[in-house]
N, C-alpha and C. Protein backbone atom coordinates (compact mmCIF):
# COMPACT_ATOMS: atom_id res chain seq x y z
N UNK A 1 71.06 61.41 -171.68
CA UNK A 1 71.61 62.04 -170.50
C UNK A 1 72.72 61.14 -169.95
N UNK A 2 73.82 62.01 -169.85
CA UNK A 2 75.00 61.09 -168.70
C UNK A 2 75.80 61.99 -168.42
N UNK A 3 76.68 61.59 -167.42
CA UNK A 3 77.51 62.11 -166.50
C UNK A 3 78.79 62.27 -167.59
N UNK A 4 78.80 61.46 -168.64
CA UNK A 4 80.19 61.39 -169.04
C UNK A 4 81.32 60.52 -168.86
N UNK A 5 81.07 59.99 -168.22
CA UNK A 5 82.39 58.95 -167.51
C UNK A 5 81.73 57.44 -167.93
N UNK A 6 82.41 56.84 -168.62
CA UNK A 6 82.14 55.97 -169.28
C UNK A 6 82.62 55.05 -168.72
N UNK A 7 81.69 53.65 -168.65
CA UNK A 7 82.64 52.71 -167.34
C UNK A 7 81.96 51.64 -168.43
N UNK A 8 82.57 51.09 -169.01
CA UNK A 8 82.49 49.97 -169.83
C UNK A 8 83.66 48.51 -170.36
N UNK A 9 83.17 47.89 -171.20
CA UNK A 9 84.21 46.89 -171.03
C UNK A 9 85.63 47.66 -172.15
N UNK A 10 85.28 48.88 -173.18
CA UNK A 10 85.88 49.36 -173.36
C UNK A 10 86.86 50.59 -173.16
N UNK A 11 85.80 51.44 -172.60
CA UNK A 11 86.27 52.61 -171.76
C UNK A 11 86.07 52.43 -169.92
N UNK A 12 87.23 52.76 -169.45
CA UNK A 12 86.91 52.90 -167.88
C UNK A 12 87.35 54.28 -167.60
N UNK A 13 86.69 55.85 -167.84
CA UNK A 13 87.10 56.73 -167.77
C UNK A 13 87.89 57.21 -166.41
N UNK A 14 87.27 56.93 -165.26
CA UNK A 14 87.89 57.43 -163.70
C UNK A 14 89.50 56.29 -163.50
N UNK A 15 89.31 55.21 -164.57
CA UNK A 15 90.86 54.37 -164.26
C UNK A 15 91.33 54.53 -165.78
N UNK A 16 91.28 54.81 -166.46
CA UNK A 16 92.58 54.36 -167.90
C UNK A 16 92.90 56.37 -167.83
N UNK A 17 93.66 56.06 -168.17
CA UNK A 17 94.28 57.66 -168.98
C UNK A 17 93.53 57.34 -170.91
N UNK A 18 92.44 58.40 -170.87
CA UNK A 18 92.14 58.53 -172.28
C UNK A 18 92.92 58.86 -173.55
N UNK A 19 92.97 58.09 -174.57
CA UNK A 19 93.71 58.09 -175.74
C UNK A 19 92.48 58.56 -177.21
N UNK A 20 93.32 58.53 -178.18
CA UNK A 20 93.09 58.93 -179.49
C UNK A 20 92.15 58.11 -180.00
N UNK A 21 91.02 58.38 -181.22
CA UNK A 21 90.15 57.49 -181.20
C UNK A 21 90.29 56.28 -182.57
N UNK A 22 91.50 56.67 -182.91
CA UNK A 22 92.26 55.88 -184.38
C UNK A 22 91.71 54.10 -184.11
N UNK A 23 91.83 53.51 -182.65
CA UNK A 23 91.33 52.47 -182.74
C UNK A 23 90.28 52.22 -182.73
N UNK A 24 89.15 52.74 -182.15
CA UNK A 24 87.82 52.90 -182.11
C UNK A 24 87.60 53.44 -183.86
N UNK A 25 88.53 53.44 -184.28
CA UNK A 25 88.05 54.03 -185.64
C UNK A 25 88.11 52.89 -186.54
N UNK A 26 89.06 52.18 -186.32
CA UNK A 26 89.59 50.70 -186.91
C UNK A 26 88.46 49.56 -186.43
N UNK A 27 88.18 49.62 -185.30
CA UNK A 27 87.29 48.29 -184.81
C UNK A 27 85.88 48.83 -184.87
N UNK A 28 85.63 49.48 -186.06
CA UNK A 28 84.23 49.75 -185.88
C UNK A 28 83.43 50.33 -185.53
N UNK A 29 83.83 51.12 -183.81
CA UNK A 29 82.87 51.32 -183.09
C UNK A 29 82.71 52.86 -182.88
N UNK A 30 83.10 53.28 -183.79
CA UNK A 30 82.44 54.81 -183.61
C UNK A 30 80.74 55.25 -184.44
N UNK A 31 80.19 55.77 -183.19
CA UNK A 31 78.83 56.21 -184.20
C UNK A 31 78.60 57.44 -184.89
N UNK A 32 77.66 56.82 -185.90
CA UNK A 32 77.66 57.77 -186.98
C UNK A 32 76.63 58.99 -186.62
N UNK A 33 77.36 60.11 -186.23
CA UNK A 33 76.47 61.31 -185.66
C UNK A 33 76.28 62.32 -186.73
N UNK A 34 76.97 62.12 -188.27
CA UNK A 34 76.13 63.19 -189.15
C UNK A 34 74.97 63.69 -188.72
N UNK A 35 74.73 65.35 -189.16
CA UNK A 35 73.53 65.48 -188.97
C UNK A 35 72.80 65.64 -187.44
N UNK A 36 73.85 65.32 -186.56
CA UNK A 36 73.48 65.10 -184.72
C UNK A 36 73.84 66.67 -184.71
N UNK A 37 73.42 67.43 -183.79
CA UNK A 37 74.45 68.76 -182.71
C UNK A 37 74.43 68.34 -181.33
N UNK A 38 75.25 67.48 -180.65
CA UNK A 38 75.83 67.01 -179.24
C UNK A 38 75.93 68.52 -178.66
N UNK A 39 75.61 68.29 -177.47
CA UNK A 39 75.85 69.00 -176.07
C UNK A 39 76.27 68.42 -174.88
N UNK A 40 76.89 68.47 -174.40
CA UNK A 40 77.95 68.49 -173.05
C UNK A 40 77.47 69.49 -171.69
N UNK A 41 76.42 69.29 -170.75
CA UNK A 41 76.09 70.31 -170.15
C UNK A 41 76.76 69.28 -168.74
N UNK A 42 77.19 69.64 -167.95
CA UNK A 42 77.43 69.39 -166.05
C UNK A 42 78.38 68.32 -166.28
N UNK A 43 79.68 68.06 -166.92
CA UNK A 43 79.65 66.74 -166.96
C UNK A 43 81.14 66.83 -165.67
N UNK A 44 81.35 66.18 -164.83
CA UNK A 44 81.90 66.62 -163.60
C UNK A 44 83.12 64.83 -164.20
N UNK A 45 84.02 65.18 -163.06
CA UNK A 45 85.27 64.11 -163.01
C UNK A 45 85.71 64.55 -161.44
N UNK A 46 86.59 63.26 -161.34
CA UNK A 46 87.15 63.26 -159.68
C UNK A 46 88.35 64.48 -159.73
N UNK A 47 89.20 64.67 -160.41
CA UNK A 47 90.00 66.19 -160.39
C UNK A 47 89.95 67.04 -161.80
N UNK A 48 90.82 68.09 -160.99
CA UNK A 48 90.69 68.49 -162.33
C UNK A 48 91.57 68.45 -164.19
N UNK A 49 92.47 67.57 -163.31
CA UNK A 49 93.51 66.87 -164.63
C UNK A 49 92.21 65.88 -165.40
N UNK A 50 91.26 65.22 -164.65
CA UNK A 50 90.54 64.29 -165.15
C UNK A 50 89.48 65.06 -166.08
N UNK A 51 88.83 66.03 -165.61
CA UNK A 51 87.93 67.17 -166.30
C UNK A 51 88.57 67.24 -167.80
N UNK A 52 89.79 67.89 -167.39
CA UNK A 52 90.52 68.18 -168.91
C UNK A 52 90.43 67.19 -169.41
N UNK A 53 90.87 66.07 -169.25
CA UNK A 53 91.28 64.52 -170.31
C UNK A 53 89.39 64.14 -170.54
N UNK A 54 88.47 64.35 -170.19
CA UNK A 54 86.94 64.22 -170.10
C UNK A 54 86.34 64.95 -171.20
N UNK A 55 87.33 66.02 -170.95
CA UNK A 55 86.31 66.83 -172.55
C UNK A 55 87.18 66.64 -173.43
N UNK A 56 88.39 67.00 -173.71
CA UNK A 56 89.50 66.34 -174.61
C UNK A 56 88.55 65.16 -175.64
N UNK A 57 88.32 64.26 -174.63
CA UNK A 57 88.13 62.90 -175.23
C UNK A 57 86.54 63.16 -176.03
N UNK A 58 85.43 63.59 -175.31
CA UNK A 58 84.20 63.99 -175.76
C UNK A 58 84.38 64.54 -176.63
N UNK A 59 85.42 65.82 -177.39
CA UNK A 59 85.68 66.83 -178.60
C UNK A 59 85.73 66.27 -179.18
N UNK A 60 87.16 65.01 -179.08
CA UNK A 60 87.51 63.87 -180.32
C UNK A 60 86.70 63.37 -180.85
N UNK A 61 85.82 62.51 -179.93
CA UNK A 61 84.87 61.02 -180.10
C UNK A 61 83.89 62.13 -181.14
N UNK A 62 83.28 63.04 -180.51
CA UNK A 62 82.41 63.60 -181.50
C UNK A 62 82.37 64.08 -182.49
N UNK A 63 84.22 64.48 -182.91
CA UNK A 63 84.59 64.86 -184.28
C UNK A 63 84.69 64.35 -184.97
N UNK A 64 85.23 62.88 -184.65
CA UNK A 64 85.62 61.61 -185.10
C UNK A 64 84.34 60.67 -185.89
N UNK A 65 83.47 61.10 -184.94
CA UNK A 65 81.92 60.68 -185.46
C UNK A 65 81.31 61.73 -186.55
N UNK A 66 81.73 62.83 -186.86
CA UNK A 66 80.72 63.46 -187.64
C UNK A 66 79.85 64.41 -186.80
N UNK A 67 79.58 64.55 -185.81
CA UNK A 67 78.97 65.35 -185.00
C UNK A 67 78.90 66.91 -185.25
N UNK A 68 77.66 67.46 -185.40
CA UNK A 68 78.07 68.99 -185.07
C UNK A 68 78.07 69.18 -183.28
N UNK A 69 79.76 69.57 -183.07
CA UNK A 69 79.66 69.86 -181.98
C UNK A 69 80.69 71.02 -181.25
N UNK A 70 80.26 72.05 -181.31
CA UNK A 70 80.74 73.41 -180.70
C UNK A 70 81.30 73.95 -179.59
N UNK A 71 82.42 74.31 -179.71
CA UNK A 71 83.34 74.54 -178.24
C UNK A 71 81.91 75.07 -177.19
N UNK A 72 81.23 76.13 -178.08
CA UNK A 72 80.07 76.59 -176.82
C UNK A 72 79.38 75.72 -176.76
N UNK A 73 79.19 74.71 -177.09
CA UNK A 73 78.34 73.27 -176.72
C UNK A 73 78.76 72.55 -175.67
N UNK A 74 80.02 73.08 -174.64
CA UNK A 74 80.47 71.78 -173.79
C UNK A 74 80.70 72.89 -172.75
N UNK A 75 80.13 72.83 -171.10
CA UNK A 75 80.63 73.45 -170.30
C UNK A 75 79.66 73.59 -169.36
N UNK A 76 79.65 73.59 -168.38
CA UNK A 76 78.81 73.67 -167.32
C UNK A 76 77.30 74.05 -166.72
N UNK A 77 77.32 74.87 -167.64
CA UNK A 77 75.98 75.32 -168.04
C UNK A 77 75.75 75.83 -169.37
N UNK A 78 74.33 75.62 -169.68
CA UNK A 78 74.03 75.44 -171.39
C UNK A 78 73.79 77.07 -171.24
N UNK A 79 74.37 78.02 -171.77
CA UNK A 79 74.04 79.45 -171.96
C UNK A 79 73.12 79.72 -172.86
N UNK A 80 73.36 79.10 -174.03
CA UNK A 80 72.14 79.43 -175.01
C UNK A 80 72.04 78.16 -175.65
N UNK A 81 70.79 77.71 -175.53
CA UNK A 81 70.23 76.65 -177.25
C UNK A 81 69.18 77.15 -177.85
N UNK A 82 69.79 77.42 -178.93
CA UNK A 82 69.14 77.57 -180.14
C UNK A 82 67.96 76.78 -180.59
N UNK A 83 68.19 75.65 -180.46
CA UNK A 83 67.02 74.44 -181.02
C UNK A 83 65.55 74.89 -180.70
């Protein structure tokens, strides 16, 4: 469970403008989500330019990883799970 907003020594989501994950791809640090199906349910930001750049970045990171993860998988409320 999380909010989404990642406040770390690498990501500071509410202060950096989010980028591409080519370096996170180079230094290692993407996880290996084969085999995962990610969901995205409530995940809120301070406007709404930030919302957009919030899921933007969540689509990438999770594609980037291998993830099964579905446009209807990300949005405010979970309409249907299957699982």
């Amino acid at each position: 469970m999380s909010d989404m907003l990642e406040d770390s020594e690498h990501y500071q989501f509410e202060r950096l403008k989010l980028t591409a994950h080519e370096a996170e791809r180079r230094a290692g640090r993407l996880a290996d989500l084969h085999g995962v199906r990610a969901y995205v349910i409530g995940a809120l930001a301070p406007s709404d330019d930030k919302v957009i750049e919030v899921e933007s970045f969540w689509r990438g990171y999770f594609e980037a990883c291998g993830a099964d993860f579905r446009k209807e998988n990300y949005g405010a409320a979970l309409v249907r799970f299957a699982e």
